[in-house]
C-alpha atoms as a PDB file:
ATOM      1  CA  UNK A   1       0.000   0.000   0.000  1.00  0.00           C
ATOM      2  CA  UNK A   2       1.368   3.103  -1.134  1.00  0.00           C
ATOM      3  CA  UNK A   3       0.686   6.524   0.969  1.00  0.00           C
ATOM      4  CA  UNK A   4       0.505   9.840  -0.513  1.00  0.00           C
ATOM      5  CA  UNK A   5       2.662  12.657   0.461  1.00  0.00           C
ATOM      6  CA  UNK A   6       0.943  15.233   2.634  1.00  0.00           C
ATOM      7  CA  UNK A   7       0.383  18.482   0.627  1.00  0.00           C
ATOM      8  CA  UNK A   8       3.133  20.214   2.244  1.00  0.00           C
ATOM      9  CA  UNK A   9       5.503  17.410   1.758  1.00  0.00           C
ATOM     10  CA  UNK A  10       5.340  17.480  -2.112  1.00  0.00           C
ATOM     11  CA  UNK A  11       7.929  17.757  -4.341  1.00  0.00           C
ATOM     12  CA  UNK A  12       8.163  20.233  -6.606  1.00  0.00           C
ATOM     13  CA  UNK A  13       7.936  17.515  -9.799  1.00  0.00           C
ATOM     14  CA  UNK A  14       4.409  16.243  -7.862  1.00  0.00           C
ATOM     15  CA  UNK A  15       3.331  19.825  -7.524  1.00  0.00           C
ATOM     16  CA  UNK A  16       3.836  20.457 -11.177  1.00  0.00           C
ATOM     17  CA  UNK A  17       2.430  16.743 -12.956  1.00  0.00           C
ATOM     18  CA  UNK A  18      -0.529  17.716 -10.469  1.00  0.00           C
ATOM     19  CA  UNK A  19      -1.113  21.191 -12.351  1.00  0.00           C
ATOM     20  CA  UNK A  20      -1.045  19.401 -15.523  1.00  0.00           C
ATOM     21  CA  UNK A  21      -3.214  17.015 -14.231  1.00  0.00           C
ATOM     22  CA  UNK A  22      -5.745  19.294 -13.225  1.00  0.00           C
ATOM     23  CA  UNK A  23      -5.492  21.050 -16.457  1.00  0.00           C
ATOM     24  CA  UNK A  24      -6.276  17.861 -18.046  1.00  0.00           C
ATOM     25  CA  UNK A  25      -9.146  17.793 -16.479  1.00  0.00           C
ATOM     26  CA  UNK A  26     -10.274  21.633 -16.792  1.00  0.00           C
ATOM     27  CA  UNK A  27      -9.094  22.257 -20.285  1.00  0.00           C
ATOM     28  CA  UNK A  28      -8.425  19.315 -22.139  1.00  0.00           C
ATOM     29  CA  UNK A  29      -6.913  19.916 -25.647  1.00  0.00           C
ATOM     30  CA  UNK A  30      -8.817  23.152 -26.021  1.00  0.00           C
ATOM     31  CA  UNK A  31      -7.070  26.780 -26.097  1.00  0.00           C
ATOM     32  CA  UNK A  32      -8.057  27.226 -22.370  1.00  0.00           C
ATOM     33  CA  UNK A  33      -5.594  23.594 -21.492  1.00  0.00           C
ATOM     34  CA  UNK A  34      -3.255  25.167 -23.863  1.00  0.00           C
ATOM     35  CA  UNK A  35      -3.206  28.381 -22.315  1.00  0.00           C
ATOM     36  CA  UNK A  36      -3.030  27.431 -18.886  1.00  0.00           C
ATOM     37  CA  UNK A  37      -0.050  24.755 -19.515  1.00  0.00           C
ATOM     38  CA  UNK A  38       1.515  27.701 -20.945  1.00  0.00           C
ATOM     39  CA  UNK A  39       1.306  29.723 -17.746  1.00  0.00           C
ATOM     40  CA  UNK A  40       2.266  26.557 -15.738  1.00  0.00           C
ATOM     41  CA  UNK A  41       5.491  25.826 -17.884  1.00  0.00           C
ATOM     42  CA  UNK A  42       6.161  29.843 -17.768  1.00  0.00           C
ATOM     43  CA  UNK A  43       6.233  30.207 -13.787  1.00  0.00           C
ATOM     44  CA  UNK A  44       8.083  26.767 -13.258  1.00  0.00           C
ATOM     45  CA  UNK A  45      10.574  28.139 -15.741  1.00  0.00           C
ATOM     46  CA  UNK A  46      10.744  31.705 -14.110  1.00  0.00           C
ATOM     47  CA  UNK A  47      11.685  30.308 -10.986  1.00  0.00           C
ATOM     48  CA  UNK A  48      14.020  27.278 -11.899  1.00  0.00           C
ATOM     49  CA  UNK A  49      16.988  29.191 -10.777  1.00  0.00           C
ATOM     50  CA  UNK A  50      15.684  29.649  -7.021  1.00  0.00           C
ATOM     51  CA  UNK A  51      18.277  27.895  -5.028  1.00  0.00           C
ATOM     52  CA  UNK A  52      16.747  29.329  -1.410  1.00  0.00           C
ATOM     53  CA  UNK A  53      14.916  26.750   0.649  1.00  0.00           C
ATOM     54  CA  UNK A  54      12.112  29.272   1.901  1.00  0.00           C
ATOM     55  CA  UNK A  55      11.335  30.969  -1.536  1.00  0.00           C
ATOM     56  CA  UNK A  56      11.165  26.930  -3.078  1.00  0.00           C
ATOM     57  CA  UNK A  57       8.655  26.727  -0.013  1.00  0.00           C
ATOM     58  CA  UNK A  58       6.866  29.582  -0.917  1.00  0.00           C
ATOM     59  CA  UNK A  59       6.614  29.338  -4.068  1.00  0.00           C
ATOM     60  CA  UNK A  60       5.870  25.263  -3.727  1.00  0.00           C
ATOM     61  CA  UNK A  61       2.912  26.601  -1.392  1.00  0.00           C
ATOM     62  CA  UNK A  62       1.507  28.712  -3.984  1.00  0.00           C
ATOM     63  CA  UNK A  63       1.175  25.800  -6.200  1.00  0.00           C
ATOM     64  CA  UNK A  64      -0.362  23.885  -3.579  1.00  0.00           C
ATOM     65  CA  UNK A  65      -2.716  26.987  -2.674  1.00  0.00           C
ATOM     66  CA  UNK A  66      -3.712  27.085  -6.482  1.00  0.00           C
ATOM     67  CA  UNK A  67      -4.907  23.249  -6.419  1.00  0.00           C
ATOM     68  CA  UNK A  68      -7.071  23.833  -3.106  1.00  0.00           C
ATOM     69  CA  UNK A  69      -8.460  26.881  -4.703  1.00  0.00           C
ATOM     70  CA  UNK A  70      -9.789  24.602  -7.546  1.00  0.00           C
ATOM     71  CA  UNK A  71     -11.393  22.030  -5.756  1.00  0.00           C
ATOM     72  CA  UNK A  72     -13.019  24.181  -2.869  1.00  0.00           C
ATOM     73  CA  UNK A  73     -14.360  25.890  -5.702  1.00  0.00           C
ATOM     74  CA  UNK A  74     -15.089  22.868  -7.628  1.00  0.00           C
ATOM     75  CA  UNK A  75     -17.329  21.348  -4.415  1.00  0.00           C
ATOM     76  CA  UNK A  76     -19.061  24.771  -3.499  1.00  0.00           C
ATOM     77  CA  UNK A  77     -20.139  24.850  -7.307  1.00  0.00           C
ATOM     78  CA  UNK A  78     -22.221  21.065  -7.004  1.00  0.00           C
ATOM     79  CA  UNK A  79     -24.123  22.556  -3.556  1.00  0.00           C
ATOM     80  CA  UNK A  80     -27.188  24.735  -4.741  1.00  0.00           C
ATOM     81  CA  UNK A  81     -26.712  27.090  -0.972  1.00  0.00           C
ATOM     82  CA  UNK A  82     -23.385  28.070  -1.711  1.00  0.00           C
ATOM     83  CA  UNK A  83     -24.226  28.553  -5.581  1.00  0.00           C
ATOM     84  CA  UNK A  84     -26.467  30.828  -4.232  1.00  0.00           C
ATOM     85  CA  UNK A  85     -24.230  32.840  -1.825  1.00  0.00           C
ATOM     86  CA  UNK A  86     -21.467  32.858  -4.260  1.00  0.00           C
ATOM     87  CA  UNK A  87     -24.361  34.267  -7.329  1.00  0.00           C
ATOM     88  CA  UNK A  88     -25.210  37.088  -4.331  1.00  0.00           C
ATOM     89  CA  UNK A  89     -21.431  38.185  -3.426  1.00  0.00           C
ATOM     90  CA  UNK A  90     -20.958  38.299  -7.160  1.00  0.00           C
ATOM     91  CA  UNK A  91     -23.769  40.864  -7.708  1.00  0.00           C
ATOM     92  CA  UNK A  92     -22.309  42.570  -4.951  1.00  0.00           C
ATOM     93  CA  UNK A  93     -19.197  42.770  -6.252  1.00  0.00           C
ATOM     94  CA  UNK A  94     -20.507  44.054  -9.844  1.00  0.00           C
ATOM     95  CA  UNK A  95     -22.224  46.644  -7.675  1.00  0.00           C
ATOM     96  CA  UNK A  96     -19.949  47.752  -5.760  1.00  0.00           C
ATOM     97  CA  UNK A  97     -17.337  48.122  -9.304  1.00  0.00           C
ATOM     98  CA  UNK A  98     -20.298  49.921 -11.253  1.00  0.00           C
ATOM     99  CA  UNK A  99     -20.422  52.863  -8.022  1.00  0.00           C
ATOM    100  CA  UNK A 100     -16.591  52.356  -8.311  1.00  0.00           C
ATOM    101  CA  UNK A 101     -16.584  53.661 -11.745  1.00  0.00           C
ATOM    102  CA  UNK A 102     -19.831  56.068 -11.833  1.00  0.00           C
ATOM    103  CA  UNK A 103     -17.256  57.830  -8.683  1.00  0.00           C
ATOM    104  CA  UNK A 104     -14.464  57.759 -11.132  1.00  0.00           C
ATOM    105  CA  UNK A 105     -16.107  59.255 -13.978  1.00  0.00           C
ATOM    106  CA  UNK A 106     -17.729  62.034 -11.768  1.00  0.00           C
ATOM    107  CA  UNK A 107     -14.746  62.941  -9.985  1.00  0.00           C
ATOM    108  CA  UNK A 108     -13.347  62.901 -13.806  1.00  0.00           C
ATOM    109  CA  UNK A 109     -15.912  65.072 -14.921  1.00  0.00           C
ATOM    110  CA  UNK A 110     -15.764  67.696 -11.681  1.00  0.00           C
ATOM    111  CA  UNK A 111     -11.981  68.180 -12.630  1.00  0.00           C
ATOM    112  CA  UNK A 112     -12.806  69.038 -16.305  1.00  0.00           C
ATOM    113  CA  UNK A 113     -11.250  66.149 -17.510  1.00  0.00           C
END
């Protein structure tokens, strides 16, 4: 019996075949997958040369945080309550950007411009 490694514990080659993995499964072989493999073999790339053991953390915790991100979202999309609560802060959010600009455009308009 094999056991996984915990989350924290995951080298940076399980970290990345995971994000591929999930893109697999969110993307496939459309531009979306392609896109997103892109921006995965981009940052892996960007950061190759980091020798320091608490920036390979970091960074190796971002990765990690992305992949919990997913699937909490993925689960709160299949229950119909927090479909509903996440519709609602949404709206609120649109809301709250629309006064946003409508302030920007009136200050903009009060200073001639």
């Amino acid at each position: 019996r094999t056991r996984m490694a915990s989350p924290i514990n995951r080298s940076v080659t399980q970290i990345y075949r995971d994000l591929f993995r999930l893109v697999a499964h969110l993307g496939g072989d459309s531009a979306k997958g392609h896109s997103l493999r892109a921006i995965i073999r981009q940052e892996f790339r960007r950061n190759a040369q980091v020798t320091n053991e608490a920036e390979i953390e970091r960074l190796k915790a971002n990765g990690i945080r992305a992949l919990s991100n997913y699937l909490v979202l993925q689960n709160l999309s299949k229950d119909p309550k927090a479909r509903r609560h996440l519709a609602e802060a949404s709206a609120m959010d649109g809301k709250s950007g629309q006064a946003a600009d409508a302030a920007k455009t009136s200050n903009a308009n009060e200073r001639g411009g």
